[in-house]
C-alpha atoms as a PDB file:
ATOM      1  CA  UNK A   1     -23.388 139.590   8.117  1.00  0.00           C
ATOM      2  CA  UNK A   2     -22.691 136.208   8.764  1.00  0.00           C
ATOM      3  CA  UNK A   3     -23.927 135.851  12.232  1.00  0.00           C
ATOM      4  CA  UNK A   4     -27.534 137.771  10.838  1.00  0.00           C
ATOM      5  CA  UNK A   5     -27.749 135.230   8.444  1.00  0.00           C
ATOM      6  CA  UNK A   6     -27.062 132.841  11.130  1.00  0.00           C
ATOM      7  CA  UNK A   7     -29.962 134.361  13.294  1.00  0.00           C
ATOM      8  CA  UNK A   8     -32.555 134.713   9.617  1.00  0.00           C
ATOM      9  CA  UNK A   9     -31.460 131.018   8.810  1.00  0.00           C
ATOM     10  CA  UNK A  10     -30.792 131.766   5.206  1.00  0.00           C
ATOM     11  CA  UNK A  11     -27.287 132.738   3.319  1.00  0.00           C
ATOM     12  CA  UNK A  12     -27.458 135.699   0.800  1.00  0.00           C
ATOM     13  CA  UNK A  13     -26.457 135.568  -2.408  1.00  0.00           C
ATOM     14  CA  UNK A  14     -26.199 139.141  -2.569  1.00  0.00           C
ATOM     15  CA  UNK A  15     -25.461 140.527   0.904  1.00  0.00           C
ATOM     16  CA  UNK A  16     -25.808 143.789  -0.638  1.00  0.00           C
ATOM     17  CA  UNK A  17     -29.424 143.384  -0.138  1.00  0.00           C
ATOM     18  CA  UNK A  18     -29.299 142.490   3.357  1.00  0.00           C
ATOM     19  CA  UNK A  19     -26.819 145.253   3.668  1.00  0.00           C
ATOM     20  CA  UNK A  20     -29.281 147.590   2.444  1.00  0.00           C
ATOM     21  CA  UNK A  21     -32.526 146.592   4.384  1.00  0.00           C
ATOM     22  CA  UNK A  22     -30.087 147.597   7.322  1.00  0.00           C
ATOM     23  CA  UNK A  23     -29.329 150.957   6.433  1.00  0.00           C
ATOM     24  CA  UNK A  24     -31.498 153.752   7.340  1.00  0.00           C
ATOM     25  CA  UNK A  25     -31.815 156.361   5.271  1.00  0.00           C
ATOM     26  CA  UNK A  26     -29.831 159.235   8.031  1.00  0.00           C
ATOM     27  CA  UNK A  27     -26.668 156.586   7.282  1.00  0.00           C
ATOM     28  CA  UNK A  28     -27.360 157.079   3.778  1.00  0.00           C
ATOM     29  CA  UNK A  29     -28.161 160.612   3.334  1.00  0.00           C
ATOM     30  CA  UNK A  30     -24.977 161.522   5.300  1.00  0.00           C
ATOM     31  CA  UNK A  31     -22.979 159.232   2.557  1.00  0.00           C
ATOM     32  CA  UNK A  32     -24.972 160.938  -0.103  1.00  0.00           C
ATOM     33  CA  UNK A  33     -22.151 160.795  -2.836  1.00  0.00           C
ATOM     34  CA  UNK A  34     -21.771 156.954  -2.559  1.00  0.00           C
ATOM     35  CA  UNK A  35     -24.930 155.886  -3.899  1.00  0.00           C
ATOM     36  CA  UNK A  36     -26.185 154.150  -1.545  1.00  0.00           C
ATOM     37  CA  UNK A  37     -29.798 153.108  -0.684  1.00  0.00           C
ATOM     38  CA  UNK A  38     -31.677 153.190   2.466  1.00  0.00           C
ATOM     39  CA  UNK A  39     -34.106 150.278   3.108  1.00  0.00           C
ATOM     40  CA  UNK A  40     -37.219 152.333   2.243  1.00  0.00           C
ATOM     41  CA  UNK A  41     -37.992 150.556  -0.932  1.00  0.00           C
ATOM     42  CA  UNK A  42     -37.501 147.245   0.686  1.00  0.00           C
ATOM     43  CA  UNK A  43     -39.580 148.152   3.501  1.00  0.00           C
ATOM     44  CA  UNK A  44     -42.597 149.291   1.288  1.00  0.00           C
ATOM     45  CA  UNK A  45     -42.680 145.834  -0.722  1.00  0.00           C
ATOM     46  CA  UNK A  46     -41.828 143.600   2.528  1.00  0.00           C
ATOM     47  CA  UNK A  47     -45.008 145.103   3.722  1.00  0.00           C
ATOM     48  CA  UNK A  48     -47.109 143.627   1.034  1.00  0.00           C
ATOM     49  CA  UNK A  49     -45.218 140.110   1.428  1.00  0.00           C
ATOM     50  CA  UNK A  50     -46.177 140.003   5.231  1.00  0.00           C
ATOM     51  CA  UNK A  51     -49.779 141.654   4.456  1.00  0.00           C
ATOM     52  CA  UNK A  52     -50.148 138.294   2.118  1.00  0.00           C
ATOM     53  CA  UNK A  53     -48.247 135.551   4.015  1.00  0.00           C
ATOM     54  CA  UNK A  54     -50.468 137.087   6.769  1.00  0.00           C
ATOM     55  CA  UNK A  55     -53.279 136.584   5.018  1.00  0.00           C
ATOM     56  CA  UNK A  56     -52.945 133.002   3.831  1.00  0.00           C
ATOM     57  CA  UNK A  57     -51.842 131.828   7.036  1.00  0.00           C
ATOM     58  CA  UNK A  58     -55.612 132.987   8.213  1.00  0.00           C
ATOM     59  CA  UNK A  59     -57.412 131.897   5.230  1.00  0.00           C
ATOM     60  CA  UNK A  60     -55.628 128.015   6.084  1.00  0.00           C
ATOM     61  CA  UNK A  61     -56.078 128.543   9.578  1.00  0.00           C
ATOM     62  CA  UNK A  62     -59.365 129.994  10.559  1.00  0.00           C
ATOM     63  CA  UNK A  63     -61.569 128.955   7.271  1.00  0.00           C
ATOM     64  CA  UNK A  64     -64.769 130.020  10.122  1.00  0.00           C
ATOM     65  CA  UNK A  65     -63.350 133.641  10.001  1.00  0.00           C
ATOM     66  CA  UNK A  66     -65.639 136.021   8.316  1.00  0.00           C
ATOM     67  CA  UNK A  67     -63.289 138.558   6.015  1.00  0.00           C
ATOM     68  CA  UNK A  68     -64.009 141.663   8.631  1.00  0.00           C
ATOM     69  CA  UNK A  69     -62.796 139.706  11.211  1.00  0.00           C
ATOM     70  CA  UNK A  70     -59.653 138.432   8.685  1.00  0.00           C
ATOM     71  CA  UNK A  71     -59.123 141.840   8.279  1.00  0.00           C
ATOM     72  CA  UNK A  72     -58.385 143.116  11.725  1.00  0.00           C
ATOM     73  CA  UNK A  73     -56.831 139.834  12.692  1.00  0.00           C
ATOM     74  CA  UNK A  74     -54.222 140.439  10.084  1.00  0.00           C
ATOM     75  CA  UNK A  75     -53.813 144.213  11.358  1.00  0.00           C
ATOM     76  CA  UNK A  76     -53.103 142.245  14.665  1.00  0.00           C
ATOM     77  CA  UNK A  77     -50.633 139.948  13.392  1.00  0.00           C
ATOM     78  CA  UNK A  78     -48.231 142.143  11.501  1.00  0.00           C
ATOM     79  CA  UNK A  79     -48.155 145.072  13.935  1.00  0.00           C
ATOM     80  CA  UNK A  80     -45.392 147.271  14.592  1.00  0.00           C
ATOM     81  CA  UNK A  81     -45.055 145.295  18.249  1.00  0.00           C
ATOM     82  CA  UNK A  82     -45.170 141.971  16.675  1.00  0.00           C
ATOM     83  CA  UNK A  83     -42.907 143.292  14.012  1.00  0.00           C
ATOM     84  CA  UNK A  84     -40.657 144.940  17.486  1.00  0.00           C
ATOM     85  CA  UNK A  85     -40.402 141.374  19.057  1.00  0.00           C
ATOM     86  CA  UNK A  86     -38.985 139.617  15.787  1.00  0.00           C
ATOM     87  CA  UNK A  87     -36.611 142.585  15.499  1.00  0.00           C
ATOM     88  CA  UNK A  88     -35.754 141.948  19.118  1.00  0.00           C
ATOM     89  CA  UNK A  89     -35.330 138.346  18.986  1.00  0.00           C
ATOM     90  CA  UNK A  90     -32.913 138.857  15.624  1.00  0.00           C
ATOM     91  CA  UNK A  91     -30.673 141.703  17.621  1.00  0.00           C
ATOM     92  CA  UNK A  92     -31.291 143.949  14.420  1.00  0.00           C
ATOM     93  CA  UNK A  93     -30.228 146.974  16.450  1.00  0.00           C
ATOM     94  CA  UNK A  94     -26.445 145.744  16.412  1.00  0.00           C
ATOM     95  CA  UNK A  95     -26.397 145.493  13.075  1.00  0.00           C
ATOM     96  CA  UNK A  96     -28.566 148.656  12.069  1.00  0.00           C
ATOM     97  CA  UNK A  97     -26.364 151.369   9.704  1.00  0.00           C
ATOM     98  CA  UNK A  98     -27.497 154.897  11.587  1.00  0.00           C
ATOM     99  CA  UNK A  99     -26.249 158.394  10.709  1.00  0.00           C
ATOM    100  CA  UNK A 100     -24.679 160.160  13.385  1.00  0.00           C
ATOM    101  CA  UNK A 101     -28.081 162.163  14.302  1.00  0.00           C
ATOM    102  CA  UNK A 102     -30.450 159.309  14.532  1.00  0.00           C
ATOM    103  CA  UNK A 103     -27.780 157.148  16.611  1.00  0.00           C
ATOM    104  CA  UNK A 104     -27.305 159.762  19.298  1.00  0.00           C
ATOM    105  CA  UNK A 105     -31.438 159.952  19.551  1.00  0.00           C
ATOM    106  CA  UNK A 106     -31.711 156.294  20.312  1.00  0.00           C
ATOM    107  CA  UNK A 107     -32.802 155.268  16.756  1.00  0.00           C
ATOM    108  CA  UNK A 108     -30.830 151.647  17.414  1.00  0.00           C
ATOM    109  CA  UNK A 109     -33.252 150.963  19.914  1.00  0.00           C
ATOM    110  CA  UNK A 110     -36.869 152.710  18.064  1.00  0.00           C
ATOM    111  CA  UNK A 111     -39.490 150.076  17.684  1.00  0.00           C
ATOM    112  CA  UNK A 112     -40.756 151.670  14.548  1.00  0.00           C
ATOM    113  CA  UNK A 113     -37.296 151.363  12.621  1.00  0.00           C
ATOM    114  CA  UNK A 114     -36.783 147.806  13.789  1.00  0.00           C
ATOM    115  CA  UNK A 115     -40.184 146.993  12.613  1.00  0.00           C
ATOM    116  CA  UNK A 116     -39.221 148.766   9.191  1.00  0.00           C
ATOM    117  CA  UNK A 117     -36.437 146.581   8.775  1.00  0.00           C
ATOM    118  CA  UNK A 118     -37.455 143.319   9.563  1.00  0.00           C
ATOM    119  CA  UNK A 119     -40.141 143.877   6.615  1.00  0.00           C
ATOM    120  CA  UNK A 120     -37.005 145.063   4.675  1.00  0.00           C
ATOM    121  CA  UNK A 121     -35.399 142.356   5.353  1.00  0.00           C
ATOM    122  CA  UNK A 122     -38.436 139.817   4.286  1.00  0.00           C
ATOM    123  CA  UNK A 123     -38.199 141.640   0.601  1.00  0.00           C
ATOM    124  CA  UNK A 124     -34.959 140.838   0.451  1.00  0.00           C
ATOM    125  CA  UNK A 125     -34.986 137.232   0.927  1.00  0.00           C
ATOM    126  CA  UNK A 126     -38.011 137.559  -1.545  1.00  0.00           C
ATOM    127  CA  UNK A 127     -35.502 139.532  -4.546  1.00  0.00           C
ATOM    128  CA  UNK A 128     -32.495 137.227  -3.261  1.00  0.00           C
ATOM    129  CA  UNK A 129     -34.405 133.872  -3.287  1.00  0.00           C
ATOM    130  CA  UNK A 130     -38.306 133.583  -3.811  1.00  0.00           C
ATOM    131  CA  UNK A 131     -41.274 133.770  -2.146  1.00  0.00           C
ATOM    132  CA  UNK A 132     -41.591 130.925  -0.376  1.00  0.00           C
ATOM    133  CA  UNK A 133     -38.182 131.583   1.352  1.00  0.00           C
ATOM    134  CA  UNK A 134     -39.622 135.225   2.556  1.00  0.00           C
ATOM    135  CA  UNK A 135     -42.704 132.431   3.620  1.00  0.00           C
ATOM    136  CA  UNK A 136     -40.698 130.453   5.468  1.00  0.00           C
ATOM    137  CA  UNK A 137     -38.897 133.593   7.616  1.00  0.00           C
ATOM    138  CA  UNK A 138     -42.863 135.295   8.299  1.00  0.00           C
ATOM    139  CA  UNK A 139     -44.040 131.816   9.516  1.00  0.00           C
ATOM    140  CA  UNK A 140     -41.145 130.952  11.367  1.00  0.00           C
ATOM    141  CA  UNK A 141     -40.215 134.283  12.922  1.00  0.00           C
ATOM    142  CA  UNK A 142     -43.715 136.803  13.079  1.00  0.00           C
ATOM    143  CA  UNK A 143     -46.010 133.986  12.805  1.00  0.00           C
ATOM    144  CA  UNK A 144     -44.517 130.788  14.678  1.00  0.00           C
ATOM    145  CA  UNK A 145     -46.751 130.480  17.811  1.00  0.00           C
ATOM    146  CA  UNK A 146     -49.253 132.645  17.169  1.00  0.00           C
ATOM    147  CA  UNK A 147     -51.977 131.256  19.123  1.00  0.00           C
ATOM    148  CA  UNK A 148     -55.614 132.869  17.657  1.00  0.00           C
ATOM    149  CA  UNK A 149     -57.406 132.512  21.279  1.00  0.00           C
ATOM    150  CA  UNK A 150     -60.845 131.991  21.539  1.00  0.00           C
ATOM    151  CA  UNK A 151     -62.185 135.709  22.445  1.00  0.00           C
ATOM    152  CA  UNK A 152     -60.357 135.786  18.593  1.00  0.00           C
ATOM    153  CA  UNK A 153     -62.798 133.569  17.423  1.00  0.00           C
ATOM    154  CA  UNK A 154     -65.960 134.442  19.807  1.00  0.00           C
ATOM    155  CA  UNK A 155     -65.632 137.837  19.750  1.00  0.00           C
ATOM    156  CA  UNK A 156     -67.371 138.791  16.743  1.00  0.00           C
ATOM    157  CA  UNK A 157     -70.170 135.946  16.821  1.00  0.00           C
ATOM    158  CA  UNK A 158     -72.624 138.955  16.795  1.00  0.00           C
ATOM    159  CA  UNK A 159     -70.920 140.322  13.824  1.00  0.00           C
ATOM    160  CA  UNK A 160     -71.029 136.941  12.473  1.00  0.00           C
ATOM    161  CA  UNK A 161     -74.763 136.700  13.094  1.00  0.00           C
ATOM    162  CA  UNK A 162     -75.563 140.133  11.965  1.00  0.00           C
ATOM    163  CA  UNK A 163     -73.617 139.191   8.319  1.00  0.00           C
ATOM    164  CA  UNK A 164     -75.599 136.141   7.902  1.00  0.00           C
ATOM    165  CA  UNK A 165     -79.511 138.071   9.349  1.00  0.00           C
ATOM    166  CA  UNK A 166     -78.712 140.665   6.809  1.00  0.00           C
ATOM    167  CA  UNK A 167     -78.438 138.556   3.803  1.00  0.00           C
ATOM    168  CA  UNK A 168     -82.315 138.972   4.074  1.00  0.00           C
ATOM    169  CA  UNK A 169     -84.032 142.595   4.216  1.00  0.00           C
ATOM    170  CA  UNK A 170     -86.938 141.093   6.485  1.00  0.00           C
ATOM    171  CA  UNK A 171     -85.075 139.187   9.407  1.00  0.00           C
ATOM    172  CA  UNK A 172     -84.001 141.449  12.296  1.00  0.00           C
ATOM    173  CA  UNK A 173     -81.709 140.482  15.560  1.00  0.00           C
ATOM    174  CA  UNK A 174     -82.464 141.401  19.010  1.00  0.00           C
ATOM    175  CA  UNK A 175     -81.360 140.073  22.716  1.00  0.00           C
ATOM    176  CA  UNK A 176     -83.150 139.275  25.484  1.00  0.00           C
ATOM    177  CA  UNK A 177     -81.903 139.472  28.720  1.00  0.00           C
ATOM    178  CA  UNK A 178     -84.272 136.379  30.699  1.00  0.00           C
ATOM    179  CA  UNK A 179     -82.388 136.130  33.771  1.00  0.00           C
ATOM    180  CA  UNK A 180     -79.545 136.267  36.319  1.00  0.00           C
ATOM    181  CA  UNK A 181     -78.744 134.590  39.749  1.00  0.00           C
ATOM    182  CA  UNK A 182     -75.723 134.804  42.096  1.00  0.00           C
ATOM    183  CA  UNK A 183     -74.471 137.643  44.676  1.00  0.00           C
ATOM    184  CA  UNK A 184     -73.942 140.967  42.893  1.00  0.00           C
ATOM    185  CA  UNK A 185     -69.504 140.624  43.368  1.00  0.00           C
ATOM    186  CA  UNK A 186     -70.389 136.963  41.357  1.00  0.00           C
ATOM    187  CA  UNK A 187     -73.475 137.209  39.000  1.00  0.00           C
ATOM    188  CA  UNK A 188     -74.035 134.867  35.456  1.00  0.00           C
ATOM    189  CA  UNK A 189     -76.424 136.157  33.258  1.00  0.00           C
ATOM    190  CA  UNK A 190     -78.667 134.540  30.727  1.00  0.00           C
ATOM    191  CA  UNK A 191     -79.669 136.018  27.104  1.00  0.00           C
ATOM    192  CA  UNK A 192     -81.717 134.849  24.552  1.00  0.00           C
ATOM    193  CA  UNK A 193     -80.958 135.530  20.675  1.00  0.00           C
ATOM    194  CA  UNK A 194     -83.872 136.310  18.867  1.00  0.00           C
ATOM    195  CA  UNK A 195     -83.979 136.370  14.932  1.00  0.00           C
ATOM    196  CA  UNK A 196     -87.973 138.025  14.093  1.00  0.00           C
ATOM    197  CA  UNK A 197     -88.631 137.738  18.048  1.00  0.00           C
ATOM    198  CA  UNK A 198     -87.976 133.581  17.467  1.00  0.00           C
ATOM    199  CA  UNK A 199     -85.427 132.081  19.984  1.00  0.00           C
ATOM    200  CA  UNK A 200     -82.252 130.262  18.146  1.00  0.00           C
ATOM    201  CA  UNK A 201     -80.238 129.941  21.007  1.00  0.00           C
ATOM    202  CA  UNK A 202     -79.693 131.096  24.461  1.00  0.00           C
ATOM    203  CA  UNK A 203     -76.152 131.700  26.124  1.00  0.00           C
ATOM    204  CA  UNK A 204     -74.500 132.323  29.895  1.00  0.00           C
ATOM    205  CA  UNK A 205     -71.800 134.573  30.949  1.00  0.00           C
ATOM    206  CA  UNK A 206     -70.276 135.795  34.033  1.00  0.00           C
ATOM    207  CA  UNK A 207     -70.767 139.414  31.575  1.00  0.00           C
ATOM    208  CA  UNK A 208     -74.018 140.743  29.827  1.00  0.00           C
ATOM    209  CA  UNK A 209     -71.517 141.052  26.823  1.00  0.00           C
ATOM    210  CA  UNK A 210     -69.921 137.626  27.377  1.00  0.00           C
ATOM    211  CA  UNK A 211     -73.609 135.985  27.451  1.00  0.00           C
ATOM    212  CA  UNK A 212     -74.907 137.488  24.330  1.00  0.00           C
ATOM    213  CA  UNK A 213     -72.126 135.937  22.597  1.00  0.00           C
ATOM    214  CA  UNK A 214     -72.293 132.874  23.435  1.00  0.00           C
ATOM    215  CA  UNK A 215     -76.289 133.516  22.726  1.00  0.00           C
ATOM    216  CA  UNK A 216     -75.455 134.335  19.175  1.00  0.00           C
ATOM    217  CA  UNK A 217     -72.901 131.552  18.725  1.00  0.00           C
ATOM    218  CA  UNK A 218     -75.677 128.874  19.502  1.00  0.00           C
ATOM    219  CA  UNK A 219     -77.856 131.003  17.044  1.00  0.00           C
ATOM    220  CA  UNK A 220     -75.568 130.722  14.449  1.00  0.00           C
ATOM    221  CA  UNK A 221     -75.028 126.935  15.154  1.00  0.00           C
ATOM    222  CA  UNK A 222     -78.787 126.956  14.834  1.00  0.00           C
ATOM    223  CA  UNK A 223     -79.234 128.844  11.255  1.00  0.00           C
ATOM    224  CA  UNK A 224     -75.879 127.159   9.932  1.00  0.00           C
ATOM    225  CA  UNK A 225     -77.402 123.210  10.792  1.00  0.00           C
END
């Protein structure tokens, strides 16, 4: 336990709770007359706890972000492989408590238990310590260099442009595809973004996608000055 709590950078009060977002609930369910609890419960409200440090962190960090966009970026933050890769970096599966069954399946080394546990083990520095202590172990461990790249933020200009047309019943969106030059293995295209057949902004791209993104990105620069 020490050596965990080493790795998590926090000291238990109770190291019955760490103890317990370890066990799964074959270890437990072959001990059934001992009373003692898998990390299920745990699990369920370290999943909250992430969903809203996840959240913030967004909300502080991307304050362009429309809340569809929030949404999915969120989903993409606290993933079971994101979840995996903390779980990995911690060495959870040397510490897991396995029933005899799930060990000899390869359960110490099955992404979706590690996941489980490392939100187990978030609601347990919550019930241990507070909330900004589970804080501190999402941001430092999930969240620490999570880079939000730009096809994060550029991706979903048309969505972003389609919210803000549709605020009004009698504005509609098209694109216009006005030209393209190079050899066919190298072209760039060029696309207009047209709000009621009016041009508010033109964009580039080595793509027909890529261009009408950047085409509604200077449209929303456009309706947003």
């Amino acid at each position: 336990m020490e050596r965990l709590e080493e790795q998590i950078g926090y000291r238990f009060h109770d190291r019955n709770l760490l103890r317990t977002a370890l066990t799964h609930s074959s270890y437990a369910n072959e001990r059934h007359g001992e009373n003692i609890q898998s990390y299920e419960r745990l699990e369920f409200l370290g999943d909250s706890i992430l969903g809203l440090v996840a959240a913030e962190y967004l909300y502080r960090h991307e304050p362009c972000l429309p809340e569809g966009r929030m949404t999915r970026l969120r989903a993409e933050l606290v993933c079971e492989a994101n979840l995996h890769k903390t779980a990995l970096a911690l060495g959870l599966g040397q510490y897991m408590l396995l029933g005899r069954g799930e060990e000899y399946t390869g359960g110490r080394e099955r992404p979706s238990i590690l996941a489980d546990m490392v939100e187990a083990i978030i609601a347990a520095l919550y019930l241990d310590s507070s909330i900004e202590q589970a804080r501190r172990f999402v941001l430092q461990r999930i969240l620490c260099g999570v880079e939000l790249s730009d096809s994060h933020r550029s991706a979903d200009y048309k969505t972003r442009l389609q919210e803000l047309i549709q605020r009004r019943s009698d504005r509609y969106i098209s694109y216009r595809l006005v030209g393209e030059s190079g050899p066919d293995h190298d072209k760039t295209f060029l696309f207009e973004a047209l709000v009621n057949d009016v041009v508010y902004g033109r964009g580039s791209g080595k793509t027909k996608k890529e261009a009408e993104q950047e085409a509604a990105r200077r449209a929303l620069e456009a309706l947003q000055t």
